[in-house]
C-alpha atoms as a PDB file:
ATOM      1  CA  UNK A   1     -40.653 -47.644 -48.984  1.00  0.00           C
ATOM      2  CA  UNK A   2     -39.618 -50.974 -47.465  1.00  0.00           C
ATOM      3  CA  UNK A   3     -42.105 -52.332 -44.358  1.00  0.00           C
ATOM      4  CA  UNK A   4     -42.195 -55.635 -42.902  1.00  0.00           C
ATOM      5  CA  UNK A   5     -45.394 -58.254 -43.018  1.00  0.00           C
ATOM      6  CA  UNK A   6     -46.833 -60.415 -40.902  1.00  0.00           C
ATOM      7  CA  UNK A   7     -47.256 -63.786 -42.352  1.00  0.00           C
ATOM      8  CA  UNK A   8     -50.972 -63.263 -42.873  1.00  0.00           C
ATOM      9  CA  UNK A   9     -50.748 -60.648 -45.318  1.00  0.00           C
ATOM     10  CA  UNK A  10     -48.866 -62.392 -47.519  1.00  0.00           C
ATOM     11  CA  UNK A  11     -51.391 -64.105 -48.922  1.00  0.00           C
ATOM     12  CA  UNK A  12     -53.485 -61.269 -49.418  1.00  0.00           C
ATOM     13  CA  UNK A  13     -51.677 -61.508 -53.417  1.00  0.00           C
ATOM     14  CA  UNK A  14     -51.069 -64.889 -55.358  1.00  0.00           C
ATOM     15  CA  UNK A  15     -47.978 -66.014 -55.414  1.00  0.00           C
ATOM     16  CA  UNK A  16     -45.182 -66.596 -57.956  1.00  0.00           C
ATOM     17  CA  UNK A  17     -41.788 -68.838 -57.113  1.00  0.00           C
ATOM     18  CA  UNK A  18     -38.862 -67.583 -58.053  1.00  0.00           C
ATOM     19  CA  UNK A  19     -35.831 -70.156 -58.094  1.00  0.00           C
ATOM     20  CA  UNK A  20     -37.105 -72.034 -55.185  1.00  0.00           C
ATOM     21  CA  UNK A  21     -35.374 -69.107 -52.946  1.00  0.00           C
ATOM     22  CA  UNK A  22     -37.838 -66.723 -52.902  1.00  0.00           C
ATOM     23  CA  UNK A  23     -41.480 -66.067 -53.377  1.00  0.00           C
ATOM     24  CA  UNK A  24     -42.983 -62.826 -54.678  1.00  0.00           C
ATOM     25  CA  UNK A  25     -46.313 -61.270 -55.260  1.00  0.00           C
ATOM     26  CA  UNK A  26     -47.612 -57.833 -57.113  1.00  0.00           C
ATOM     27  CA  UNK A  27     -50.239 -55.697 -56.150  1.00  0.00           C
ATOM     28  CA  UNK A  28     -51.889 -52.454 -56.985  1.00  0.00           C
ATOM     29  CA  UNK A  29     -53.197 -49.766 -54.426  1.00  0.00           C
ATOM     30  CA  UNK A  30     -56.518 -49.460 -56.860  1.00  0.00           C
ATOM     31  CA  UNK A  31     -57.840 -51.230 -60.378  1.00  0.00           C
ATOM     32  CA  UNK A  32     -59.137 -47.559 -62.202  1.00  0.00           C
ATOM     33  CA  UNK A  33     -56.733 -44.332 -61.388  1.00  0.00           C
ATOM     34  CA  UNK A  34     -57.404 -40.938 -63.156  1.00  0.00           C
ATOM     35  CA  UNK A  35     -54.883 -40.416 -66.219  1.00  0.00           C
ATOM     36  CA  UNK A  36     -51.838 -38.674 -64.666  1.00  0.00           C
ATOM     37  CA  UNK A  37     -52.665 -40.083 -60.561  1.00  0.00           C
ATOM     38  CA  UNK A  38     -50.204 -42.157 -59.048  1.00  0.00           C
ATOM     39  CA  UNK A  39     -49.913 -45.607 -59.805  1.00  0.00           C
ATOM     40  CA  UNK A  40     -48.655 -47.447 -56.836  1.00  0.00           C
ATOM     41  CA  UNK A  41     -47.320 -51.144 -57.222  1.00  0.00           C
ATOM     42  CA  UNK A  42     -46.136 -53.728 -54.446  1.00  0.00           C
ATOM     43  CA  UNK A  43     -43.901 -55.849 -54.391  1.00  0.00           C
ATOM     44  CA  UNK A  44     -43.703 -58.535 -51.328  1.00  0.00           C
ATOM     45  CA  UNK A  45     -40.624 -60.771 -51.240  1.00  0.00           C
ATOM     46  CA  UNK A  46     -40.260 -64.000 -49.154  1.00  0.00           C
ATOM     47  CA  UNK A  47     -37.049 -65.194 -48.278  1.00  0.00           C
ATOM     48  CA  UNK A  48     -37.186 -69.270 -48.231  1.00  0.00           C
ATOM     49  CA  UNK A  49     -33.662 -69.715 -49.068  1.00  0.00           C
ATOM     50  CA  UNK A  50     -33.187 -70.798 -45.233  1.00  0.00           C
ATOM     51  CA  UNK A  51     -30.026 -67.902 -45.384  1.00  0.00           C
ATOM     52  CA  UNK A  52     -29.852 -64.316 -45.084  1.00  0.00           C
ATOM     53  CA  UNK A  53     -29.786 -62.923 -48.879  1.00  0.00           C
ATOM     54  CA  UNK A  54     -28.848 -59.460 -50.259  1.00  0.00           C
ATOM     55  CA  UNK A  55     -30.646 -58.469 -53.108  1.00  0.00           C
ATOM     56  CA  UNK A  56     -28.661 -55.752 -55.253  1.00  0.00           C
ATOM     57  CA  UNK A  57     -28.323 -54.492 -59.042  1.00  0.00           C
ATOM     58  CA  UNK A  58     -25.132 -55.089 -60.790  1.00  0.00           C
ATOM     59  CA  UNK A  59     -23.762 -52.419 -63.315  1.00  0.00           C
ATOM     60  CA  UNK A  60     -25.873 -54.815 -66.034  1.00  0.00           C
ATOM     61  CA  UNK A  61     -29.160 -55.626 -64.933  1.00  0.00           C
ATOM     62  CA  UNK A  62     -31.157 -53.889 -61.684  1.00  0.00           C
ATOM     63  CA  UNK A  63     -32.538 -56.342 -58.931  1.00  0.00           C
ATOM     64  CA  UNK A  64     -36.249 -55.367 -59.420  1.00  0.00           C
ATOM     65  CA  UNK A  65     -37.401 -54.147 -62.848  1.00  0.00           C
ATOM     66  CA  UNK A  66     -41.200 -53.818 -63.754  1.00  0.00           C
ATOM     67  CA  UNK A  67     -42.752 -54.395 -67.010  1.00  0.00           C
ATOM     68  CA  UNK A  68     -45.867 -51.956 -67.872  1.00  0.00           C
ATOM     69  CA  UNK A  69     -47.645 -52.600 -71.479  1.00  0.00           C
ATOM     70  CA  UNK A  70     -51.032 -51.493 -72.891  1.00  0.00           C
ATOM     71  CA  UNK A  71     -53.760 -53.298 -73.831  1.00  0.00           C
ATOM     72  CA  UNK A  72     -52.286 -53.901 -77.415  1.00  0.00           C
ATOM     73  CA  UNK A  73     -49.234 -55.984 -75.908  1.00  0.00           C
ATOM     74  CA  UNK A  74     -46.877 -53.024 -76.756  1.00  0.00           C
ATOM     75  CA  UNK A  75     -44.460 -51.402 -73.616  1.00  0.00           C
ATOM     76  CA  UNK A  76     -45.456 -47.853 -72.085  1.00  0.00           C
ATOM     77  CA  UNK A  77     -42.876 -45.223 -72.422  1.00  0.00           C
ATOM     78  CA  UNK A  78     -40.348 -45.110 -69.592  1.00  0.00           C
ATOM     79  CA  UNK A  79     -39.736 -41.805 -68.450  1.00  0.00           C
ATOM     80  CA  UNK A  80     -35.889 -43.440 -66.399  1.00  0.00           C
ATOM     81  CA  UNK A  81     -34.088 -46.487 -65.575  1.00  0.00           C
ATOM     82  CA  UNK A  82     -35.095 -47.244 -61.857  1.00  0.00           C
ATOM     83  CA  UNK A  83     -32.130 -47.427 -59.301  1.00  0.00           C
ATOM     84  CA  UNK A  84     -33.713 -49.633 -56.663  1.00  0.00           C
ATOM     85  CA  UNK A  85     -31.476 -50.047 -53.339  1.00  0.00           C
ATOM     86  CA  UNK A  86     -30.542 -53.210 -52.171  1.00  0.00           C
ATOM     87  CA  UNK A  87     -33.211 -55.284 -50.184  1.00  0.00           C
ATOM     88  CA  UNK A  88     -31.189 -56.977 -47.310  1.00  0.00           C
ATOM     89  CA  UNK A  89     -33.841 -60.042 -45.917  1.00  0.00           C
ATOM     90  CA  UNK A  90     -33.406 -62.522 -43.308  1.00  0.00           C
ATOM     91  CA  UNK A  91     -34.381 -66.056 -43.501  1.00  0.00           C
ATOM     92  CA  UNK A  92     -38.097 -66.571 -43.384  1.00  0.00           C
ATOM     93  CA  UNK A  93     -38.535 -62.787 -43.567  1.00  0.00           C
ATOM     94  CA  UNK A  94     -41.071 -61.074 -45.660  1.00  0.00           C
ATOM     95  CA  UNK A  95     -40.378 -57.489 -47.194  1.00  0.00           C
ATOM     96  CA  UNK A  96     -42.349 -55.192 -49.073  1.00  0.00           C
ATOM     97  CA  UNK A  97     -41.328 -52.486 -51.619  1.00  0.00           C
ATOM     98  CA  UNK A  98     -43.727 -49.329 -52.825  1.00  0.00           C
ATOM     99  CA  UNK A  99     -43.275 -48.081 -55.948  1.00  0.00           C
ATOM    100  CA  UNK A 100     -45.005 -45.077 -58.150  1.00  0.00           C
ATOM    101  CA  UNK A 101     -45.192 -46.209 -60.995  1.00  0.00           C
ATOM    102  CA  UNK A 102     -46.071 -42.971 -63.018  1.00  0.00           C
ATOM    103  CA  UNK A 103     -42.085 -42.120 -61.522  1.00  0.00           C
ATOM    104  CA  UNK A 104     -40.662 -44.556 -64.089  1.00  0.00           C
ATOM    105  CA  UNK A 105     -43.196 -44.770 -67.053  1.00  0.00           C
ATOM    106  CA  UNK A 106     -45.619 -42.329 -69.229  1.00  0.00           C
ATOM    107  CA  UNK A 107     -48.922 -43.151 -67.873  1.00  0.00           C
ATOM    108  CA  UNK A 108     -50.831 -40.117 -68.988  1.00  0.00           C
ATOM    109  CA  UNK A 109     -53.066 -41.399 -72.137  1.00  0.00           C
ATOM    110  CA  UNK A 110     -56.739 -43.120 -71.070  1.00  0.00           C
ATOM    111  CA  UNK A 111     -57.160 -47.132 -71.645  1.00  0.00           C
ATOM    112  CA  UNK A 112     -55.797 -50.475 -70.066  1.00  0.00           C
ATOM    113  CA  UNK A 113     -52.599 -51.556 -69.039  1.00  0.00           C
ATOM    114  CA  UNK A 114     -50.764 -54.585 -67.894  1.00  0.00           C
ATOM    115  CA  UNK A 115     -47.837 -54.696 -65.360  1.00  0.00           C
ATOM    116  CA  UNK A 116     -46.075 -57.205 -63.502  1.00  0.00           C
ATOM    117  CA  UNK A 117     -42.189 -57.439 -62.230  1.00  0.00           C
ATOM    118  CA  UNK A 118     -39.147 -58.908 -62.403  1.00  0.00           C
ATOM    119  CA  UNK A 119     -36.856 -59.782 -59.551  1.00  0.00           C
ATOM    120  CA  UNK A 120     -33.284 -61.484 -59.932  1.00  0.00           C
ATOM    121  CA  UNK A 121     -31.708 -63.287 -56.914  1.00  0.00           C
ATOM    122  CA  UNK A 122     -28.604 -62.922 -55.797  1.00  0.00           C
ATOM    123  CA  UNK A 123     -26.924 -65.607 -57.977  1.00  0.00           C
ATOM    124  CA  UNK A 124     -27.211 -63.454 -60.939  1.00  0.00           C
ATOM    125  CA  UNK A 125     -29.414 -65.217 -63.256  1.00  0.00           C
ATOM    126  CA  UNK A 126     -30.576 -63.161 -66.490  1.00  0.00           C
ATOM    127  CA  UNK A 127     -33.524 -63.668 -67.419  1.00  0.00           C
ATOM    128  CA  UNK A 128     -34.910 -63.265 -63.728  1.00  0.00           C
ATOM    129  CA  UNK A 129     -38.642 -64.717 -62.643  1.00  0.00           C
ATOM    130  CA  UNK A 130     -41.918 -62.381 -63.319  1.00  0.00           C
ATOM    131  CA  UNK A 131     -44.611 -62.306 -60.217  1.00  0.00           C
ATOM    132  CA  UNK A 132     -48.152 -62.327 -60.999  1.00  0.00           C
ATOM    133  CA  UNK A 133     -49.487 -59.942 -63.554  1.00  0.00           C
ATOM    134  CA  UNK A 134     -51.899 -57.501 -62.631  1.00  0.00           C
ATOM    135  CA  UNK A 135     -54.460 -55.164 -64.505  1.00  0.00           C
ATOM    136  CA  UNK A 136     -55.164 -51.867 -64.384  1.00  0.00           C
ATOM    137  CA  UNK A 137     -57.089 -48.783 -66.080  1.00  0.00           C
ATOM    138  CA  UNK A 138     -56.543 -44.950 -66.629  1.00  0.00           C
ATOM    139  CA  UNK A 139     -59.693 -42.837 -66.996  1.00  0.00           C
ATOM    140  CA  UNK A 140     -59.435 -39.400 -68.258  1.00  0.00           C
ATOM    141  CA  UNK A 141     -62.458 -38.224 -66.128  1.00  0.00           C
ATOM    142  CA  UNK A 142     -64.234 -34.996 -67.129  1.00  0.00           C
ATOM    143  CA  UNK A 143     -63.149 -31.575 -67.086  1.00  0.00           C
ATOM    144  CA  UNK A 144     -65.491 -29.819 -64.333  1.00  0.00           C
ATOM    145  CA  UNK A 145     -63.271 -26.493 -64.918  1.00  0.00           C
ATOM    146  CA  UNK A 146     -60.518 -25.497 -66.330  1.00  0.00           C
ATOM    147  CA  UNK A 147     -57.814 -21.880 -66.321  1.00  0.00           C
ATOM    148  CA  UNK A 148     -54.730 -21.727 -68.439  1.00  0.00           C
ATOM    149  CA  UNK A 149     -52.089 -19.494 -66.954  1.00  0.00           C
ATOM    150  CA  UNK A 150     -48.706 -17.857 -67.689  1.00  0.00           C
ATOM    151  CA  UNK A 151     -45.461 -19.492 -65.481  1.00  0.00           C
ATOM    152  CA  UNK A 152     -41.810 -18.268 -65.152  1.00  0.00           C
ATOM    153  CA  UNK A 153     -39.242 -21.065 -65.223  1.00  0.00           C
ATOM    154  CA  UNK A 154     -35.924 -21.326 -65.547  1.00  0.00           C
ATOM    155  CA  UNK A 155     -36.417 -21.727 -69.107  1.00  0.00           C
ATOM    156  CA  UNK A 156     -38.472 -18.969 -69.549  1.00  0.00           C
ATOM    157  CA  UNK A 157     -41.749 -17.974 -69.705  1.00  0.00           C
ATOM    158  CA  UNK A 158     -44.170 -20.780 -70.566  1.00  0.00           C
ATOM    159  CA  UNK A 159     -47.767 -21.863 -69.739  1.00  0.00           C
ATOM    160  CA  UNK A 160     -49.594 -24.598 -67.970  1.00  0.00           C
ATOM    161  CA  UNK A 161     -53.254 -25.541 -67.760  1.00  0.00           C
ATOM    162  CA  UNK A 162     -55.261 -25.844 -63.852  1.00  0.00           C
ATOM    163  CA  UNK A 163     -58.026 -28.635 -64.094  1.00  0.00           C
ATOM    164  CA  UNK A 164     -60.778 -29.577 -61.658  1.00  0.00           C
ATOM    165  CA  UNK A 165     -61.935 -33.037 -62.946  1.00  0.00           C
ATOM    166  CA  UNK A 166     -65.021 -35.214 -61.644  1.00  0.00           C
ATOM    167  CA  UNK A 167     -65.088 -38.494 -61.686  1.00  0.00           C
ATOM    168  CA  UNK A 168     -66.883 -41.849 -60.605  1.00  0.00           C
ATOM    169  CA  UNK A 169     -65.694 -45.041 -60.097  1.00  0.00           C
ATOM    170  CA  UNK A 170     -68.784 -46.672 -58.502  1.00  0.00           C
ATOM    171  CA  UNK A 171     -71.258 -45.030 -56.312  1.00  0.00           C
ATOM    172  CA  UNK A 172     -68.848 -42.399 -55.104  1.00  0.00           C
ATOM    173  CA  UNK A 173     -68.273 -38.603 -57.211  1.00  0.00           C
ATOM    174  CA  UNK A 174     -64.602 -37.695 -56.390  1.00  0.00           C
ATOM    175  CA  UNK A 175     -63.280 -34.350 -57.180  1.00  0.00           C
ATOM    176  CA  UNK A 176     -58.938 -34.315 -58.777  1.00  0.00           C
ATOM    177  CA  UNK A 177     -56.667 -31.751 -59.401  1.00  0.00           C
ATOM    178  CA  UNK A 178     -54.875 -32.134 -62.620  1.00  0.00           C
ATOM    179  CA  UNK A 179     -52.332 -29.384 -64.057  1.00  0.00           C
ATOM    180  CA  UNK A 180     -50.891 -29.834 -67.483  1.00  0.00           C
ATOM    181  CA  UNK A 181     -47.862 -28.373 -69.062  1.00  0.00           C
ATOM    182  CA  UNK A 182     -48.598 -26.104 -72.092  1.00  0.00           C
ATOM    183  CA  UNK A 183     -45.507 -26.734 -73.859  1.00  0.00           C
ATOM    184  CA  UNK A 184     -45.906 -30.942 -74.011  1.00  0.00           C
ATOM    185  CA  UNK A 185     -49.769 -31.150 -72.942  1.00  0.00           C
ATOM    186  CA  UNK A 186     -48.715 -33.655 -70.605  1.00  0.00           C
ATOM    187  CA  UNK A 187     -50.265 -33.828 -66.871  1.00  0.00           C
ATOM    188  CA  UNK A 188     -47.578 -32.631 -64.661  1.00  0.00           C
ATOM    189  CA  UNK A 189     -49.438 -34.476 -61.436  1.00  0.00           C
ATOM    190  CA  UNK A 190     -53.076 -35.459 -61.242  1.00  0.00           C
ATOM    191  CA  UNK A 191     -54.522 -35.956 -57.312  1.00  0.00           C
ATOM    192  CA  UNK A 192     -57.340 -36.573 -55.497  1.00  0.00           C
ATOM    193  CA  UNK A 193     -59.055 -33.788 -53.725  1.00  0.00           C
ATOM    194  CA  UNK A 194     -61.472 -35.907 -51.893  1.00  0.00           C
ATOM    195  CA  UNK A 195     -65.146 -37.534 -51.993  1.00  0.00           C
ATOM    196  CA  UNK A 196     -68.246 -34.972 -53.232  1.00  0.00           C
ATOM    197  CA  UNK A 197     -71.685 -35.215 -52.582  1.00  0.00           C
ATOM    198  CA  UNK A 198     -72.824 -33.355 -56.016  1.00  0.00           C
ATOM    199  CA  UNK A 199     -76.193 -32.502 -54.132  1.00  0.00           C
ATOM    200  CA  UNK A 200     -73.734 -28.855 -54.238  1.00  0.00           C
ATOM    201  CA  UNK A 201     -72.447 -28.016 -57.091  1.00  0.00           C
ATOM    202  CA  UNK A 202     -68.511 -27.293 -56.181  1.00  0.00           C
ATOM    203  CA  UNK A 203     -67.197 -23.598 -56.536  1.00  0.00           C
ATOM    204  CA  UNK A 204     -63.721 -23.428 -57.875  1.00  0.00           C
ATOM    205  CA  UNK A 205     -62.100 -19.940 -58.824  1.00  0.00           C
ATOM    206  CA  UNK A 206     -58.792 -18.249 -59.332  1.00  0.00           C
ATOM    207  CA  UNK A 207     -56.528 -16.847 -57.008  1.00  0.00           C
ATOM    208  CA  UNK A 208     -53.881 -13.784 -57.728  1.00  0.00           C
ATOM    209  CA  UNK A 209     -51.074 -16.206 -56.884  1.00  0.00           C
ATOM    210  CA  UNK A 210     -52.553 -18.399 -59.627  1.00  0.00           C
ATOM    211  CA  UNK A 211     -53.316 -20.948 -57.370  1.00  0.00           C
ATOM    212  CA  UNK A 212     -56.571 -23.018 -57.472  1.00  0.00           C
ATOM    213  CA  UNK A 213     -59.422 -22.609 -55.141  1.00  0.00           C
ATOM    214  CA  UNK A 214     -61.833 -25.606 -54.249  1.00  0.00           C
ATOM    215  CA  UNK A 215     -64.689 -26.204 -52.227  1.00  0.00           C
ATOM    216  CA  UNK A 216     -67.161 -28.767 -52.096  1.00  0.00           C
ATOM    217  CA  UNK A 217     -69.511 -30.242 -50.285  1.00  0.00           C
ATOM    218  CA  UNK A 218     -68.312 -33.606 -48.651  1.00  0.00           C
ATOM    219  CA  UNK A 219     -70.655 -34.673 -46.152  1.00  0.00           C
ATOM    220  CA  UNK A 220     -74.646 -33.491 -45.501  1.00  0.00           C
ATOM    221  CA  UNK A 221     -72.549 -30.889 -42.960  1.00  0.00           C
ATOM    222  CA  UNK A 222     -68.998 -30.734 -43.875  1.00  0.00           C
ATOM    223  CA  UNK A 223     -67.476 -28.814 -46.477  1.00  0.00           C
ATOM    224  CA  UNK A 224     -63.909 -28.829 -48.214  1.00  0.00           C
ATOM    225  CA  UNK A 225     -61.959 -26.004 -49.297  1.00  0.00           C
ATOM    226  CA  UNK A 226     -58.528 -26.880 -51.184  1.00  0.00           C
ATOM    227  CA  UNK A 227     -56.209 -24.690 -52.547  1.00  0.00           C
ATOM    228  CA  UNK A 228     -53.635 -25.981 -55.446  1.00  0.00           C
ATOM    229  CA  UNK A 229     -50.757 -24.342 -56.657  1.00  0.00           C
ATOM    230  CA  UNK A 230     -49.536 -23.980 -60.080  1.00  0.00           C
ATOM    231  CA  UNK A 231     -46.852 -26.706 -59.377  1.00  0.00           C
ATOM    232  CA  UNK A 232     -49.363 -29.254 -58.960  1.00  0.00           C
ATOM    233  CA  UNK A 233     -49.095 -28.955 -55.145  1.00  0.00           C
ATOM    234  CA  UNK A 234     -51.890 -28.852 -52.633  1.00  0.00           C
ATOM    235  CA  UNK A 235     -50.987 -25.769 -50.706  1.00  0.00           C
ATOM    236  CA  UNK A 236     -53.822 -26.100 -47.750  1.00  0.00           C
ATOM    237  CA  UNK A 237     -57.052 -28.147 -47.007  1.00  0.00           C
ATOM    238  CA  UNK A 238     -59.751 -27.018 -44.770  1.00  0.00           C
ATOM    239  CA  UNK A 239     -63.049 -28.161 -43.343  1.00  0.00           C
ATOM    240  CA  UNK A 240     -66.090 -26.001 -42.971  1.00  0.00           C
ATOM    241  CA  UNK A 241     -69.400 -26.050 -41.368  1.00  0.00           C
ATOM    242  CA  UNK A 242     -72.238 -24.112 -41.913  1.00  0.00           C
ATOM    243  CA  UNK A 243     -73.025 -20.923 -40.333  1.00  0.00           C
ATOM    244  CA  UNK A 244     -76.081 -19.807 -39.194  1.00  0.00           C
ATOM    245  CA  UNK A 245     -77.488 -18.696 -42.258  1.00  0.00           C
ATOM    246  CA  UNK A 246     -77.028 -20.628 -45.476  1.00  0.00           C
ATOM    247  CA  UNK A 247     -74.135 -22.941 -47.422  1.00  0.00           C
ATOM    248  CA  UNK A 248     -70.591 -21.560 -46.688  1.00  0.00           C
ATOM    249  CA  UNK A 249     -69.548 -19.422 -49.664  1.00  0.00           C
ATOM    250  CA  UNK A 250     -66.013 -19.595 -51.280  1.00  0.00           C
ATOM    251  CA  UNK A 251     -65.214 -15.519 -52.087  1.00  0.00           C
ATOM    252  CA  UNK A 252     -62.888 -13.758 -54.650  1.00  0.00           C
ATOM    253  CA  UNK A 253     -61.696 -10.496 -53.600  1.00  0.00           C
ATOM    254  CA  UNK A 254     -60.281  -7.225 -55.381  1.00  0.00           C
ATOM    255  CA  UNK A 255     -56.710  -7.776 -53.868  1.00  0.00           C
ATOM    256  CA  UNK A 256     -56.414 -11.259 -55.637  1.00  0.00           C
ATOM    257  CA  UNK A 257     -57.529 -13.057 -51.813  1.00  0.00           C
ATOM    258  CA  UNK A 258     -60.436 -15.719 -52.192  1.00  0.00           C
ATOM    259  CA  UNK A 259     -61.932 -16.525 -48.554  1.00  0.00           C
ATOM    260  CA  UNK A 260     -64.637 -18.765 -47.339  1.00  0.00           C
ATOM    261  CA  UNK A 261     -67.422 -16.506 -45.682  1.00  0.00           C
ATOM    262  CA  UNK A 262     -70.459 -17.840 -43.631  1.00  0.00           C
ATOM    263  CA  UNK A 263     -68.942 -20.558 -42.591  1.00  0.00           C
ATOM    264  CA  UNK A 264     -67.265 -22.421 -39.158  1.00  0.00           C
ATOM    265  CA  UNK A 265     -63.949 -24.013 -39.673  1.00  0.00           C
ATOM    266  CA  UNK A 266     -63.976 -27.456 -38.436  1.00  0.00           C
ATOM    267  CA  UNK A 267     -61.136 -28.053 -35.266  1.00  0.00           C
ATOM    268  CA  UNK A 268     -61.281 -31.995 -35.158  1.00  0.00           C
ATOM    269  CA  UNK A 269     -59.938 -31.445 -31.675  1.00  0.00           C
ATOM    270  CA  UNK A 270     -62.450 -29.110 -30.260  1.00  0.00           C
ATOM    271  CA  UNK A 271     -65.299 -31.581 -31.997  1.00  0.00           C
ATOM    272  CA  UNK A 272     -63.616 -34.069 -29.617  1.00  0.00           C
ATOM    273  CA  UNK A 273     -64.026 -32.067 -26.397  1.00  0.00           C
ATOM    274  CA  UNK A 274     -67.549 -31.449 -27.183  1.00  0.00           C
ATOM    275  CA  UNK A 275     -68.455 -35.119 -27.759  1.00  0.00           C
ATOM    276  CA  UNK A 276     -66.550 -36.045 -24.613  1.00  0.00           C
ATOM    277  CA  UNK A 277     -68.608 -33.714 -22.617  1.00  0.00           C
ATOM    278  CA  UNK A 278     -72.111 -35.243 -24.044  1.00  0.00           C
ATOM    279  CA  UNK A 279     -73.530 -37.558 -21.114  1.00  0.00           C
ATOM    280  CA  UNK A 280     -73.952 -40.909 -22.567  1.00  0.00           C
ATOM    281  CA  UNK A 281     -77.320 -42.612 -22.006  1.00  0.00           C
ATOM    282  CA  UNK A 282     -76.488 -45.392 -19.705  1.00  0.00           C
ATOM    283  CA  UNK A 283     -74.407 -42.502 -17.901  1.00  0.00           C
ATOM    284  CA  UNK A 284     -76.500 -41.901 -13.918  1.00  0.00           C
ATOM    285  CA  UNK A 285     -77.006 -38.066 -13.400  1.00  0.00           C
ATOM    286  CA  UNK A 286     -75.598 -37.352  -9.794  1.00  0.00           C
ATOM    287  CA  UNK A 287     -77.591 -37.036  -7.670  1.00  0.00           C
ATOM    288  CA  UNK A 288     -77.385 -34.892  -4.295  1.00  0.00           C
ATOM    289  CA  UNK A 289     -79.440 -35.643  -0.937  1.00  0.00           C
ATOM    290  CA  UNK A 290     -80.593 -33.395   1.272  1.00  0.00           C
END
């Protein structure tokens, strides 16, 4: 994804001069990501060249190449070769570029890692310039629950593994999705469900479509209900409310069906309508004459 910057938000990253033609910086989304969540880096190119510049990959070397290494100095597994499109900037212009990392390289195994990028200008140079380096770290988090379950695939039959992992960064409990292929043991995609407050302990159960059922408590009145699919794919997300009796209950059914019961689904829009219809304090009540 390619986005234009104001000035100001350049300097939001150091900086790192490349040639005297351009100027670059890296940044990362987040410092601690679950093992297997996506790993987004950004790039942000200034064009001081005083010309319009094209920058494009030659059948040798690609434009924009990123280096990832753990914590022992050795390189991370790629998974491919990037193809980056060209990045066509005016003079004076600043561009940024979003990429997922976990696309491109085997981030799947818990400790710290190291990545920064390369970018090569348009006169062809080698060796290239490397922005700033920036640190990150993978945490496996902790298996709340956990199903393994048969698949069909083109190959055949096989089996994968549906997670529901906690985990705490600081002084929030978040709640992840993780499902893992049986035949490599590697996460296939691992997600963020949302914020829990673990005041509730979250139910999480088994569909007969093999998809994932999740619901947790995310505010003192609001509750979540996701539902994950055995290709690592949130298939719905709902809000809840309480009824009048009693926490909203997640349900699993003879038929295969699991249902929230004794609960209000949230409509964001009608919650609107109703706040827009309170009378504010410093509103005057009419009043008639007679």
């Amino acid at each position: 994804m390619i986005r234009f910057l104001t000035f100001a938000a350049i300097f939001l990253c150091p900086f790192v001069a490349v040639r005297a033609q351009l100027a670059t910086s890296l940044s990362l989304d987040k410092k601690t990501y679950v093992a297997g969540e996506t790993v987004i880096a950004e790039i942000i190119v200034t064009n001081h060249s005083g010309q319009e510049l094209t920058l494009a990959s030659t059948r040798e070397l690609p434009w924009l190449a990123f280096v990832v290494t753990k914590s022992n100095g050795n390189p991370v597994t790629t998974r491919k070769l990037n193809a980056f499109g060209a990045m066509r900037i005016k003079a004076g212009e600043s561009l940024a570029k979003q990429v997922d990392l976990t696309e491109f390289f085997l981030l799947n195994s818990q400790g710290n890692y190291a990545v920064s990028a390369v970018v090569r200008d348009p006169s062809g140079g080698i060796q290239g310039s490397s922005t700033n380096r920036m640190l990150f770290n993978l945490n496996p988090g902790r298996t709340y629950w956990s199903q393994k379950i048969g698949v069909k695939n083109d190959l055949g039959n096989g089996t994968r593994e549906i997670k529901l992992l906690t985990f705490s960064g600081g002084e929030k409990s978040q709640l992840y999705a993780q499902v893992i292929d049986g035949s490599t043991g590697v996460p296939m995609r691992t997600f963020l469900l949302g914020d829990a407050l673990m005041l509730r302990k979250p139910m999480v159960t088994l569909d007969g479509n093999q998809r994932m059922h999740v619901m947790f408590l995310a505010t003192p009145s609001m509750w979540v209900h996701c539902e994950v699919s055995a290709d690592a794919k949130l298939v719905s997300r709902d809000i809840h409310q309480r009824a009048a009796q009693g926490d909203p209950v997640l349900m699993a059914y003879g038929d295969g069906s699991v249902r929230v019961v004794n609960s209000i689904i949230y409509d964001p829009k009608v919650a609107e309508e109703e706040r827009s219809k309170i009378r504010k304090a410093t509103d005057r009540p009419a009043i008639s004459y007679e």
